[in-house]
N, C-alpha and C. Protein backbone atom coordinates (compact mmCIF):
# COMPACT_ATOMS: atom_id res chain seq x y z
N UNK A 1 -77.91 22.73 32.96
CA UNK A 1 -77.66 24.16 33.06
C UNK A 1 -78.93 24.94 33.38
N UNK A 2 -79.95 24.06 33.38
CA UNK A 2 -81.34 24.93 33.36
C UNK A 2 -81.41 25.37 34.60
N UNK A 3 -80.95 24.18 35.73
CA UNK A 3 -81.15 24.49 37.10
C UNK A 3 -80.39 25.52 37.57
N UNK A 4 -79.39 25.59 36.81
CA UNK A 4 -78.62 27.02 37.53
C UNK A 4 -79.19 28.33 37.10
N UNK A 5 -79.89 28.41 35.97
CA UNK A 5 -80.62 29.55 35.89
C UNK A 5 -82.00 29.80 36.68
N UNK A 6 -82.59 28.79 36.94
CA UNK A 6 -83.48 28.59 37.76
C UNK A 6 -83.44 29.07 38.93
N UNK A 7 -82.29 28.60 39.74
CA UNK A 7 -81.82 28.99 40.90
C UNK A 7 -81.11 30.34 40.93
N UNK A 8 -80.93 31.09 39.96
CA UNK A 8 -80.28 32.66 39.82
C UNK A 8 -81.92 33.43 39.92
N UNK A 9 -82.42 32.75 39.15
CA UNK A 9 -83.82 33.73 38.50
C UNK A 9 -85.32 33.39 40.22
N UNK A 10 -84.93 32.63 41.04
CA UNK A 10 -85.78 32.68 42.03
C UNK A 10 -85.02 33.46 43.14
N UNK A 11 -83.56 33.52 43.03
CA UNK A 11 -83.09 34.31 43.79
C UNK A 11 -83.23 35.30 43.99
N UNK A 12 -83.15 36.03 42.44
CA UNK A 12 -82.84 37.41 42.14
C UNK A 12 -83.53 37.70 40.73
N UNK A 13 -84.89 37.81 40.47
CA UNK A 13 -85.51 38.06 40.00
C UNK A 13 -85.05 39.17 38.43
N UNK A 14 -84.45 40.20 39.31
CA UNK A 14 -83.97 41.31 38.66
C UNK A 14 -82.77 40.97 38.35
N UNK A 15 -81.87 39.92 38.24
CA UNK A 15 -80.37 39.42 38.15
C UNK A 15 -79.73 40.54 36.95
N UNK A 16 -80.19 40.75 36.26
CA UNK A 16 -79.58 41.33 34.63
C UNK A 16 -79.94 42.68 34.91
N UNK A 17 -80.94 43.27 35.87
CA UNK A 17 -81.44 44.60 36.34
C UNK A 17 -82.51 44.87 35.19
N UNK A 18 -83.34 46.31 35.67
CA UNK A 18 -84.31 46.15 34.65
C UNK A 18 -84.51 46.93 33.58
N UNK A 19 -83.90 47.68 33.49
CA UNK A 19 -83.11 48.34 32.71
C UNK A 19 -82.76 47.81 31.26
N UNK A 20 -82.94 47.96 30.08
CA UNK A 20 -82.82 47.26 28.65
C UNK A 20 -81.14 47.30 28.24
N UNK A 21 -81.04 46.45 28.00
CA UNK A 21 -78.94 46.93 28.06
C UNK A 21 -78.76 47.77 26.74
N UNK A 22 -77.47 48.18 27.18
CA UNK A 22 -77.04 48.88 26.07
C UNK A 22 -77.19 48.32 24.66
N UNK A 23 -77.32 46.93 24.44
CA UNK A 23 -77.10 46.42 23.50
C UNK A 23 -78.62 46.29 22.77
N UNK A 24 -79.50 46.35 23.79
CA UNK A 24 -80.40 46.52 22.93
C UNK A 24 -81.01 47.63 22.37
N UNK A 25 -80.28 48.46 23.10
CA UNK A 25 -80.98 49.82 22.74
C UNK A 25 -80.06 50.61 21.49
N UNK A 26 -78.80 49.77 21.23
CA UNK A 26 -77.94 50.03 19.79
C UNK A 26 -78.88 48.85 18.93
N UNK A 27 -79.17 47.83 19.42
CA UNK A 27 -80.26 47.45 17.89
C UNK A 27 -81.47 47.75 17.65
N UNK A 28 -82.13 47.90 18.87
CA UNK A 28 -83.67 48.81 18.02
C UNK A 28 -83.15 50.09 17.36
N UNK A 29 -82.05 50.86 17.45
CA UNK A 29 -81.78 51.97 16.59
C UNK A 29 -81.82 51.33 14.82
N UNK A 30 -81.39 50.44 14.98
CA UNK A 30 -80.95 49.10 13.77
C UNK A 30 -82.48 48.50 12.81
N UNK A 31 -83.14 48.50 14.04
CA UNK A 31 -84.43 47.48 13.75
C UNK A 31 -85.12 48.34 12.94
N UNK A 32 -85.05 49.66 14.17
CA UNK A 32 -86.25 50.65 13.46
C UNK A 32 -85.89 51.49 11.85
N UNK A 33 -84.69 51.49 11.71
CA UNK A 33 -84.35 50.84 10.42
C UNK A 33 -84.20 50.58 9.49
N UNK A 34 -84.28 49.09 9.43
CA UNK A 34 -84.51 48.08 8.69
C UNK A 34 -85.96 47.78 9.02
N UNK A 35 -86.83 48.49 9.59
CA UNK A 35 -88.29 48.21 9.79
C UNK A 35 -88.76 46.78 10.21
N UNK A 36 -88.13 46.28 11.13
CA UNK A 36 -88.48 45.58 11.96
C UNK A 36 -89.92 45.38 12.68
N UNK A 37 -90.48 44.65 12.53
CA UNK A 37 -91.83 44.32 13.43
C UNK A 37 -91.98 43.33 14.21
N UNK A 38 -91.16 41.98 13.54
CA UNK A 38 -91.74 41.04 14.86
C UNK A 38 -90.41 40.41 14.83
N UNK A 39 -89.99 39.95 15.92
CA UNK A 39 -88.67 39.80 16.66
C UNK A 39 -88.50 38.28 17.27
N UNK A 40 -87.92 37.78 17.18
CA UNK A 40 -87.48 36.57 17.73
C UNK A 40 -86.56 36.70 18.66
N UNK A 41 -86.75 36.62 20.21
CA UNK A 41 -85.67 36.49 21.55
C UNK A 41 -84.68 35.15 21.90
N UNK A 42 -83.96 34.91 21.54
CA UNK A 42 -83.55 33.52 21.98
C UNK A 42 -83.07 33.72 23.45
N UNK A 43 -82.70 32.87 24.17
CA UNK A 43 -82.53 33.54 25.66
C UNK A 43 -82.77 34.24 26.40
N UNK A 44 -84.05 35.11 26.70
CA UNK A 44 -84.84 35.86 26.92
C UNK A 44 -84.71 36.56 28.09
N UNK A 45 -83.90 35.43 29.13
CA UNK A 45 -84.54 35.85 30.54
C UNK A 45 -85.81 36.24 30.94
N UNK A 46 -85.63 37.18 32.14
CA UNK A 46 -86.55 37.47 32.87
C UNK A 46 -87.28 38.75 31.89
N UNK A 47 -86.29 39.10 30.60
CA UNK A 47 -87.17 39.84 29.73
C UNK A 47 -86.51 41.51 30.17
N UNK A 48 -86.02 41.81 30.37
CA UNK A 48 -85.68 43.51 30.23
C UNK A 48 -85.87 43.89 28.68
N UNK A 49 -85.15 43.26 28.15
CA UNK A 49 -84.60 43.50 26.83
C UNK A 49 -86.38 43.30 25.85
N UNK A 50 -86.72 42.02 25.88
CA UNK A 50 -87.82 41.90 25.53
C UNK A 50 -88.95 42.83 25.73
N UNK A 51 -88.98 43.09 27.05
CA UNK A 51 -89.89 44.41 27.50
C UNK A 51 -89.77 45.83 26.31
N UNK A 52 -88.84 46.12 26.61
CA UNK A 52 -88.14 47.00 25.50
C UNK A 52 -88.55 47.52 24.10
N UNK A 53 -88.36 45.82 23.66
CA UNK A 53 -88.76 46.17 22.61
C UNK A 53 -90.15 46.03 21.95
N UNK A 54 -91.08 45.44 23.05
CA UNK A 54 -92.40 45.25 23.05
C UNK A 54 -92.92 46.46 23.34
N UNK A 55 -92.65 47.28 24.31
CA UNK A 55 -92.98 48.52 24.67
C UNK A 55 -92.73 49.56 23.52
N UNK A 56 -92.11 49.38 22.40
CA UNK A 56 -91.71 50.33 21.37
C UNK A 56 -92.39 49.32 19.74
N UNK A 57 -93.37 48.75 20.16
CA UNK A 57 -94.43 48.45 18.94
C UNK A 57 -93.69 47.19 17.98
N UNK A 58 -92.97 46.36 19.04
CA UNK A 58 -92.39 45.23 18.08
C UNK A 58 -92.97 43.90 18.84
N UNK A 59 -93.67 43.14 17.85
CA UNK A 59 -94.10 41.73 18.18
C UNK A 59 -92.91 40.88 18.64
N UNK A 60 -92.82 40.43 19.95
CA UNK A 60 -91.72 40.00 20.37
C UNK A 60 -92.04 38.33 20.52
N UNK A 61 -91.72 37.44 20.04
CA UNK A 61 -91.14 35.84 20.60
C UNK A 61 -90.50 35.45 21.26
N UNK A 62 -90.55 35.41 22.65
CA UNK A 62 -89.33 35.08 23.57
C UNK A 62 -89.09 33.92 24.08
N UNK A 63 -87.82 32.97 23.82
CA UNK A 63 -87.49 31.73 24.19
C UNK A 63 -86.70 32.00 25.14
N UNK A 64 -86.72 31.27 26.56
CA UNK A 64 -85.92 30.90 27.33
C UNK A 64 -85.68 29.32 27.95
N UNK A 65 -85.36 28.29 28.51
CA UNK A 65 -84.96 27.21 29.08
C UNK A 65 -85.21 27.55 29.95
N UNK A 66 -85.66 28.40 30.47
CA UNK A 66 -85.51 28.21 32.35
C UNK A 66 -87.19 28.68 32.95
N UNK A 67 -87.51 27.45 33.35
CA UNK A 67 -89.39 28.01 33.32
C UNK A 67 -89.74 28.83 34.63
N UNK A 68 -88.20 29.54 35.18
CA UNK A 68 -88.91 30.56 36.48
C UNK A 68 -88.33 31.81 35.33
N UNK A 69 -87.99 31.99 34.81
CA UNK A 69 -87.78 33.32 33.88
C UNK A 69 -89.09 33.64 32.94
N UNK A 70 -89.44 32.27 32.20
CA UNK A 70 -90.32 31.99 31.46
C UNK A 70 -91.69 32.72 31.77
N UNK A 71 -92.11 32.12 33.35
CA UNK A 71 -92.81 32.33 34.28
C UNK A 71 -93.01 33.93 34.41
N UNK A 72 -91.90 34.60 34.88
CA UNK A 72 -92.00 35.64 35.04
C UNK A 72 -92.29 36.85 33.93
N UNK A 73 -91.79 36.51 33.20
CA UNK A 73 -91.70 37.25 32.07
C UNK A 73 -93.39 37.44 31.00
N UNK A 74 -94.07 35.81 31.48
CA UNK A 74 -95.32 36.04 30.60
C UNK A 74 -96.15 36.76 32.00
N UNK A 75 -95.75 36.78 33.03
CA UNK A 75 -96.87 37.66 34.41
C UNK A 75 -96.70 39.04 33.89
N UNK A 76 -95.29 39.42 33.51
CA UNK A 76 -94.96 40.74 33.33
C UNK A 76 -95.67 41.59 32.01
N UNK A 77 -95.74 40.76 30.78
CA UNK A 77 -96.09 40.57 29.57
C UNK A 77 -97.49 41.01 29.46
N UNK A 78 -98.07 39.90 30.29
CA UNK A 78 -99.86 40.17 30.40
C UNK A 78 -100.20 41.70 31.42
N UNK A 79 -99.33 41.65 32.48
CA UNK A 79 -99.60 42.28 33.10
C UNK A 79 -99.60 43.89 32.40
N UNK A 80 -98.67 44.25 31.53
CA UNK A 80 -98.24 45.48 30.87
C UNK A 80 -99.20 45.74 29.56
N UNK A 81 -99.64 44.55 28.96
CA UNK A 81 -100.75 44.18 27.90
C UNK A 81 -99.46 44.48 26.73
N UNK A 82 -98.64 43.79 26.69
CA UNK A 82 -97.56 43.61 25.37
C UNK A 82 -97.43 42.72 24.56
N UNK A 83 -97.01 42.83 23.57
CA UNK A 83 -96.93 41.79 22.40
C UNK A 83 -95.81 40.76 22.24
N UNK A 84 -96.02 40.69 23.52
CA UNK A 84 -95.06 39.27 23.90
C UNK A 84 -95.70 37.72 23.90
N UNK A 85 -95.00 37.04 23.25
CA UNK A 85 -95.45 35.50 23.10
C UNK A 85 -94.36 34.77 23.50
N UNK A 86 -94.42 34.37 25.10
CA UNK A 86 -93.33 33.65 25.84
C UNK A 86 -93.22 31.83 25.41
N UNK A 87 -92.38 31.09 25.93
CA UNK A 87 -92.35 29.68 25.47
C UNK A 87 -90.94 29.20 26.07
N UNK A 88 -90.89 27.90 26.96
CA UNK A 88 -90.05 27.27 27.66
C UNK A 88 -89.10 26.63 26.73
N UNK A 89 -87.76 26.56 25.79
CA UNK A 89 -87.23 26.43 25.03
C UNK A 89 -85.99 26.16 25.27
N UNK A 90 -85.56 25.32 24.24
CA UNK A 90 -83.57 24.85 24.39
C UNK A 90 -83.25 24.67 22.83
N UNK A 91 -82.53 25.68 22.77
CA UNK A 91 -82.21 26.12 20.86
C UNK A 91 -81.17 25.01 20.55
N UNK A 92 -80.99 24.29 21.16
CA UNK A 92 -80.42 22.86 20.52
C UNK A 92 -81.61 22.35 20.20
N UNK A 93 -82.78 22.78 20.01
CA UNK A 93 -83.98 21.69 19.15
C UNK A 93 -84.31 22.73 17.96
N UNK A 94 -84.83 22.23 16.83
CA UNK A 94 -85.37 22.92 15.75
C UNK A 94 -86.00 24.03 16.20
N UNK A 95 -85.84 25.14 16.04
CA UNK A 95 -87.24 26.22 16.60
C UNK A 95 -88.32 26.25 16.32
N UNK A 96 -89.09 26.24 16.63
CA UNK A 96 -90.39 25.76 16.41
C UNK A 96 -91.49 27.19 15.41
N UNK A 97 -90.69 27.30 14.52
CA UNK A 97 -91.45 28.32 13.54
C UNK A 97 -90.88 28.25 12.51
N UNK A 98 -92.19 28.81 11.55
CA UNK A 98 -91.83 28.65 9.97
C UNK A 98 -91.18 29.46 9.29
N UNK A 99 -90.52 28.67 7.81
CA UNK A 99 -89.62 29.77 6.95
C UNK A 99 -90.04 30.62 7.28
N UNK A 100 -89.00 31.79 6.94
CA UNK A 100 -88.61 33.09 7.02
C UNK A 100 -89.78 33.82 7.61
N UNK A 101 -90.05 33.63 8.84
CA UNK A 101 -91.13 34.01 9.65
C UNK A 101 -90.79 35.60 10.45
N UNK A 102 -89.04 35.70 10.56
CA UNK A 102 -88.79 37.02 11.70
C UNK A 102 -88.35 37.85 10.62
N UNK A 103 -88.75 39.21 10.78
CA UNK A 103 -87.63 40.41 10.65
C UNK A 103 -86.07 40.15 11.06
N UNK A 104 -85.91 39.63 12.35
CA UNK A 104 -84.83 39.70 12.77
C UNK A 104 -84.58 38.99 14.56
N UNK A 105 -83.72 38.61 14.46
CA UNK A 105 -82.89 37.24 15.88
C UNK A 105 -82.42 37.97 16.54
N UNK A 106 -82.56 38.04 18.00
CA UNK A 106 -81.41 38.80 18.91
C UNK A 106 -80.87 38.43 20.66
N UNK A 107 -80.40 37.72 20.44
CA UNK A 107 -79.99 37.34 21.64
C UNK A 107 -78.88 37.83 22.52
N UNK A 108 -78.92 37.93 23.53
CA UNK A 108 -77.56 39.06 24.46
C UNK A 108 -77.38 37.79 25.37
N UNK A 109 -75.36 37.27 24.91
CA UNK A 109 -75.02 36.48 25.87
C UNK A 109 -75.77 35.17 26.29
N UNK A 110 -76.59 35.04 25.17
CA UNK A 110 -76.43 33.52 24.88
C UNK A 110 -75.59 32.78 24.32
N UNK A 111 -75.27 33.07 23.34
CA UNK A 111 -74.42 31.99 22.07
C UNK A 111 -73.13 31.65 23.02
N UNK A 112 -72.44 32.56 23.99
CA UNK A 112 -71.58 32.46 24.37
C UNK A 112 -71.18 31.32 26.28
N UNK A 113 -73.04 30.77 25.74
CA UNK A 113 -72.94 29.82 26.53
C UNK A 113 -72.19 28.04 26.36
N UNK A 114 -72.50 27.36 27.30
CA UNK A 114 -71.52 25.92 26.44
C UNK A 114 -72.48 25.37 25.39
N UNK A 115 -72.14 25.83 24.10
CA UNK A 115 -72.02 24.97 23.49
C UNK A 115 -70.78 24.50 22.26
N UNK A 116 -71.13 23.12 21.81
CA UNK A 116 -70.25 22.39 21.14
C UNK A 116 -70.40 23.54 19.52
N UNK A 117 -69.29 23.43 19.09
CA UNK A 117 -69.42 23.95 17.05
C UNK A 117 -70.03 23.73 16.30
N UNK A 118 -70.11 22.39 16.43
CA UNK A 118 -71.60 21.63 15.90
C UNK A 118 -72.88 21.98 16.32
N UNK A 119 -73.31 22.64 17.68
CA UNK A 119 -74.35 22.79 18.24
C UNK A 119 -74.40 24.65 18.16
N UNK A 120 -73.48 25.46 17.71
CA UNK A 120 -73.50 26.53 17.05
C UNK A 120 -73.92 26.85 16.19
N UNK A 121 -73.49 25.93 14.70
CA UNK A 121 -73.85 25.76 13.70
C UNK A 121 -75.22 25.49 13.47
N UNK A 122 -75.99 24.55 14.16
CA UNK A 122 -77.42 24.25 14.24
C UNK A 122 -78.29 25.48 14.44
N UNK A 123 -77.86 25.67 15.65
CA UNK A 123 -78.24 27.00 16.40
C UNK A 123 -78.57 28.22 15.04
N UNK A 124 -77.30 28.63 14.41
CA UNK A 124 -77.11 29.80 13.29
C UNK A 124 -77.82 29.03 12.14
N UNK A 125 -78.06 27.92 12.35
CA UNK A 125 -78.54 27.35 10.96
C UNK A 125 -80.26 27.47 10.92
N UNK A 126 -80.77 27.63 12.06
CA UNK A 126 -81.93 27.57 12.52
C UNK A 126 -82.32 28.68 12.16
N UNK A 127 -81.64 29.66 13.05
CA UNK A 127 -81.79 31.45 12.77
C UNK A 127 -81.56 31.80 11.56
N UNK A 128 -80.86 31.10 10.20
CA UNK A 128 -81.06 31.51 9.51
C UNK A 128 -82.10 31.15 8.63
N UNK A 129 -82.60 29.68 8.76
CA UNK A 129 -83.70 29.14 8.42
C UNK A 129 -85.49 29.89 8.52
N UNK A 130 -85.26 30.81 10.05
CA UNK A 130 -86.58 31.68 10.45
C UNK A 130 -86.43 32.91 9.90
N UNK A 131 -85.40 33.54 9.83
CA UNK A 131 -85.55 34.66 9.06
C UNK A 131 -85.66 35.05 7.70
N UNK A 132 -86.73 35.79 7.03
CA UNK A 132 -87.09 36.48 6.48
C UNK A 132 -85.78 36.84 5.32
N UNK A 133 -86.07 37.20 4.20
CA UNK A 133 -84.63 37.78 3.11
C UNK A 133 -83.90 38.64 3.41
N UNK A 134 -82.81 38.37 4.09
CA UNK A 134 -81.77 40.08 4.07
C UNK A 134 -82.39 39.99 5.73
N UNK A 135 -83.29 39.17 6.62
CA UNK A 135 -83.15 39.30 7.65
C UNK A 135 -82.00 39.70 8.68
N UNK A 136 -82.05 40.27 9.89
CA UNK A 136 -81.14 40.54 10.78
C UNK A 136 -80.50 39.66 12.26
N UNK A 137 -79.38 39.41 12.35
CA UNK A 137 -79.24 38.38 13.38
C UNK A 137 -78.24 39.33 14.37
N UNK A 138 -78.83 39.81 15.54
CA UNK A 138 -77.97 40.22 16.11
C UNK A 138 -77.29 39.73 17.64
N UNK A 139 -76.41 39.59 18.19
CA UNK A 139 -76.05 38.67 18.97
C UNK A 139 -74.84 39.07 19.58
N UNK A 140 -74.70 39.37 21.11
CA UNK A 140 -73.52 39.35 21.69
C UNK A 140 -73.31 38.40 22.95
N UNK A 141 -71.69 38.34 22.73
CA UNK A 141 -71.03 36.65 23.48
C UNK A 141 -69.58 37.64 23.91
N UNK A 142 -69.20 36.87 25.20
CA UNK A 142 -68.06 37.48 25.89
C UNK A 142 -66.99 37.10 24.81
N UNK A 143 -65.26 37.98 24.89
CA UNK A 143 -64.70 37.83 23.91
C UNK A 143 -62.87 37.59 25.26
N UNK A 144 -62.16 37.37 24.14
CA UNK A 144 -61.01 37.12 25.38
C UNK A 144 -60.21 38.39 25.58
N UNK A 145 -61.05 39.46 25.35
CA UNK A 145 -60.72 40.30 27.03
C UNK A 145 -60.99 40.71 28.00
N UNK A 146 -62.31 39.77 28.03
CA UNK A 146 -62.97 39.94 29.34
C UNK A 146 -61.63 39.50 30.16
N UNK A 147 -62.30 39.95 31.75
CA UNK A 147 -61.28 39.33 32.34
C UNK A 147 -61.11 38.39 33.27
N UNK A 148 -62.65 37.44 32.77
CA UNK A 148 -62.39 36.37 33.23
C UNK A 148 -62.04 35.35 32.18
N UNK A 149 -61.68 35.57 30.91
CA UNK A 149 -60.66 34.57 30.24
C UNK A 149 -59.73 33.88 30.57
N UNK A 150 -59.93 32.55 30.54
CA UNK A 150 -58.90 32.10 30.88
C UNK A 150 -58.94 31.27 32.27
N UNK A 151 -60.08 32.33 33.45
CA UNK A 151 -59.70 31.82 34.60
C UNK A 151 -61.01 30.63 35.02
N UNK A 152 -61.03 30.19 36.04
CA UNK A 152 -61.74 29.33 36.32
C UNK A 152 -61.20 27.94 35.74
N UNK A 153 -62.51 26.66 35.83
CA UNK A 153 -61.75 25.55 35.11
C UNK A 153 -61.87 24.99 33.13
N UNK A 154 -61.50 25.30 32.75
CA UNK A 154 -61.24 24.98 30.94
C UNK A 154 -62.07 23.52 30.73
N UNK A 155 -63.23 23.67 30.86
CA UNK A 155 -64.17 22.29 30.44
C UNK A 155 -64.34 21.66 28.54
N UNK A 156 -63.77 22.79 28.09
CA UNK A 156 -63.73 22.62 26.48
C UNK A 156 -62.85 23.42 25.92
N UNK A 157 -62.43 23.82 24.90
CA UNK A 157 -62.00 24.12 24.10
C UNK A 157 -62.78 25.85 24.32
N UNK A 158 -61.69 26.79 24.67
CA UNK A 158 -62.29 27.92 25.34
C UNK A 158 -64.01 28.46 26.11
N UNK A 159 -63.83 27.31 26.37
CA UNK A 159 -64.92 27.06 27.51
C UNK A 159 -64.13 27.31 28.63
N UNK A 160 -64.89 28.02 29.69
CA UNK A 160 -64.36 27.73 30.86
C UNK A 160 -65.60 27.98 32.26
N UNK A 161 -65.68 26.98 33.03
CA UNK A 161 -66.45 26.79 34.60
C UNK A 161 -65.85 28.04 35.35
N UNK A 162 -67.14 29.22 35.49
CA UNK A 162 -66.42 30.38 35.98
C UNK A 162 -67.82 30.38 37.62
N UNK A 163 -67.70 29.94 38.08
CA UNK A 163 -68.75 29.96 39.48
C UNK A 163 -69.86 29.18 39.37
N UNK A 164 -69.90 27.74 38.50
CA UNK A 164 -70.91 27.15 37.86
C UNK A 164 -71.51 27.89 36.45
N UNK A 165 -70.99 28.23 35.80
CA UNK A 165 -71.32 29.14 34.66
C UNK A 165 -70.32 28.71 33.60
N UNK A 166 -70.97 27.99 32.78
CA UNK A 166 -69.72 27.58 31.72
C UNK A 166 -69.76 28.40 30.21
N UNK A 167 -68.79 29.36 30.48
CA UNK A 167 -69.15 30.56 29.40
C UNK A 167 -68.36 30.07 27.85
N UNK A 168 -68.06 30.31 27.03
CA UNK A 168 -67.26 30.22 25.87
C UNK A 168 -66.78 32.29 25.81
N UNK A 169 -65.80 32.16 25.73
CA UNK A 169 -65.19 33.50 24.90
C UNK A 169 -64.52 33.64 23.53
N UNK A 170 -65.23 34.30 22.67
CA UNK A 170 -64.44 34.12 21.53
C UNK A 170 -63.84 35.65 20.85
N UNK A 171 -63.15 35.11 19.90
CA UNK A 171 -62.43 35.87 19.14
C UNK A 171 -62.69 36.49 17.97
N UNK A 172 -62.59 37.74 17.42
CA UNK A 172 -63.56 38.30 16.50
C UNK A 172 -63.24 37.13 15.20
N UNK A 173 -62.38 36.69 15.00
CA UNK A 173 -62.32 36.08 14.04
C UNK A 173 -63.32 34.56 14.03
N UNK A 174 -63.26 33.85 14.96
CA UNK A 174 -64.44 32.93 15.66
C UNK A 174 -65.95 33.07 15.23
N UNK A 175 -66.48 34.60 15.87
CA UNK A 175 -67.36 35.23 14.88
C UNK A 175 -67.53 35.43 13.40
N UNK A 176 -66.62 36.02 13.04
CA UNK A 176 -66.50 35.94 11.42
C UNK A 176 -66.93 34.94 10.94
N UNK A 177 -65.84 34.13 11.02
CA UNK A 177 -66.13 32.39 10.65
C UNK A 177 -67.30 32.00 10.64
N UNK A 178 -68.21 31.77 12.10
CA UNK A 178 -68.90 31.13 12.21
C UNK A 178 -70.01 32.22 11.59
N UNK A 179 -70.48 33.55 11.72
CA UNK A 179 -71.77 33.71 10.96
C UNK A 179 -71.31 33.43 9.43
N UNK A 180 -69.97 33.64 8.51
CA UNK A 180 -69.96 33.60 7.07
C UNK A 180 -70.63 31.75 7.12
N UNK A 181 -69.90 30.64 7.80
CA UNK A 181 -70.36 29.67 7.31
C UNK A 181 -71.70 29.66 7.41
N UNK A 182 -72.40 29.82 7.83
CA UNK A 182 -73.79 29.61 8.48
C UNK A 182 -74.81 30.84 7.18
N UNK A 183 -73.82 31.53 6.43
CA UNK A 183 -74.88 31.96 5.65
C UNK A 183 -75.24 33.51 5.94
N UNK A 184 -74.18 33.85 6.95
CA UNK A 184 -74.76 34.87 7.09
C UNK A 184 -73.53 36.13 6.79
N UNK A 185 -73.97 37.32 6.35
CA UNK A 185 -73.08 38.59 6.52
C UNK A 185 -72.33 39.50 7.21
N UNK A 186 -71.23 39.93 7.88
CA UNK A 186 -71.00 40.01 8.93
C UNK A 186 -71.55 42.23 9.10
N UNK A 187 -72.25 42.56 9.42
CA UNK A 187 -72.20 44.05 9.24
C UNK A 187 -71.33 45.23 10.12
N UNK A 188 -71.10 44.32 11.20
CA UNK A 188 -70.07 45.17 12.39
C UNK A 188 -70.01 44.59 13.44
N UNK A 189 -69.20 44.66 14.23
CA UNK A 189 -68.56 43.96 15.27
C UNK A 189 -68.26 45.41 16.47
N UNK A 190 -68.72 45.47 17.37
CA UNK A 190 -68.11 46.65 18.66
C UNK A 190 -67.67 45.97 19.72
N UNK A 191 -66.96 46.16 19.83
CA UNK A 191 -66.93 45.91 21.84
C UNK A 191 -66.78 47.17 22.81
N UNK A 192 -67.81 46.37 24.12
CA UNK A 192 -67.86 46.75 25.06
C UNK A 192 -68.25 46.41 26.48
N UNK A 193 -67.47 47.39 27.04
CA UNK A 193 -67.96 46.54 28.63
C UNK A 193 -69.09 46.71 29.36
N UNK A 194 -69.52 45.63 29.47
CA UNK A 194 -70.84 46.00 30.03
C UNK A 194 -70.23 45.42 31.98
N UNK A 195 -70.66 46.22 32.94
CA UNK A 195 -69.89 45.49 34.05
C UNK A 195 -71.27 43.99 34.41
N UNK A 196 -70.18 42.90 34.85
CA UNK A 196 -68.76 43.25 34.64
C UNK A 196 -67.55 41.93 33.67
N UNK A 197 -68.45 42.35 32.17
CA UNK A 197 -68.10 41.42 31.55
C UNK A 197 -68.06 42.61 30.05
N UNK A 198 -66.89 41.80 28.99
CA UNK A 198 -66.34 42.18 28.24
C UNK A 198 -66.96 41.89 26.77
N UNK A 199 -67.73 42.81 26.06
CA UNK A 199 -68.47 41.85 24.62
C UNK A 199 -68.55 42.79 23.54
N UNK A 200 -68.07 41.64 22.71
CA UNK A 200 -68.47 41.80 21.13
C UNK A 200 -70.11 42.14 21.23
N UNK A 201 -70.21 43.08 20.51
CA UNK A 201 -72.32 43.42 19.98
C UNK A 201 -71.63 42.87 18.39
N UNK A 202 -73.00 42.14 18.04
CA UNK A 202 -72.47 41.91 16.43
C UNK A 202 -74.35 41.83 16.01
N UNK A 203 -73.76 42.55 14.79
CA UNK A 203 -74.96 42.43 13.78
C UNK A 203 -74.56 41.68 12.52
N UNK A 204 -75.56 41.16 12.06
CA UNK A 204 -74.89 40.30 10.66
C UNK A 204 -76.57 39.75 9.66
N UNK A 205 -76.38 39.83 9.19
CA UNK A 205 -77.72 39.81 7.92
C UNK A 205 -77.23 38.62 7.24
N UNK A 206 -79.23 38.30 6.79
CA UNK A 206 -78.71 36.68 6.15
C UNK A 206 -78.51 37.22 4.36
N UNK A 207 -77.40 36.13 4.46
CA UNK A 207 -77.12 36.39 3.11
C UNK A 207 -78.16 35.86 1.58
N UNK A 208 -77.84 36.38 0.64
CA UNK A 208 -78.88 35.99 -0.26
C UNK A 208 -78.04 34.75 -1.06
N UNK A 209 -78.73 33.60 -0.89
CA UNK A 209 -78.22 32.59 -2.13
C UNK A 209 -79.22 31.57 -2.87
């Protein structure tokens, strides 16, 4: 899957536009807060979002898999003089940082890439492992009203091959589930459309046990 981002991100540099999405600009309202300072990116891209929130005084960590995003993002980083610390990454491996090291996790339209339940669970088990007490995990994944649910070819268990793009869509209850097992709190759930795809924004805090 790396190569297909690879091949999006030499194409089209700006693919996601540059612009910080809506979604991040409803959680730094969140961050700032809960006093947020240093941030963990999982899926990073080419960095809009990351930019963002580096540009507004938050130590940012940004993981991506795809080393032309990677690439771009630490030229952009240095170039702006931000508190970005980039790194070539695949969150199916341990993350490579210590206990409760973040304020808070935030990834846009990752989780809702292919992976297996088991490889979810790792994933949320990780994020909850790096964050901090009462840390913040915030995270949005397409849901089934987008309206490409459904179409394309069904490679898993609401997975589906939508133009080489194997997305998962889930169901608020899906969410529920999976942050309560994993330890975490659920704080709100929105949807919205971002064009031209359909998403849950979810915030959820680690729980205390």
């Amino acid at each position: 899957m790396s190569e297909v981002w690879n091949k999006v991100y030499k194409s089209d540099i700006a693919f996601f536009g540059e612009e910080p999405s809506n979604f991040a600009l409803l959680c730094f309202n969140h961050m700032k807060t809960n006093n947020v300072t240093r941030l963990l990116e999982l899926g990073a891209g080419h960095g809009r979002d990351t930019t963002f929130f580096a540009s507004n005084g938050i130590e940012v960590d940004a993981l991506d898999y795809s080393i032309i995003a990677v690439e771009l993002l630490d030229k952009i980083a240095k170039k702006k003089r931000l508190p970005i610390k980039t790194q070539i990454f695949d969150v199916k491996n341990p993350l490579p940082f210590p206990d409760s090291f973040f304020n808070a996790v935030y990834s846009h339209m990752l989780i809702n890439m292919k992976f297996s339940y088991n490889e979810l669970h790792f994933i949320f088990s990780e994020i909850r492992r790096v964050l901090k007490p009462k840390g913040l995990n915030f995270f949005s994944v397409r849901n089934h009203h987008d309206k490409l649910y459904g179409k394309g070819k069904e490679v898993g268990r609401g997975i589906y091959d939508i133009k080489g793009f194997e997305i998962r869509f889930f169901t608020e209850k899906e969410i529920r589930d999976l942050a309560s097992e994993a330890g975490f709190e659920t704080l709100w759930i929105r949807e919205e459309y971002e064009e031209p795809v359909t998403l849950y924004l979810v915030s959820t805090r680690k729980s205390i046990s």
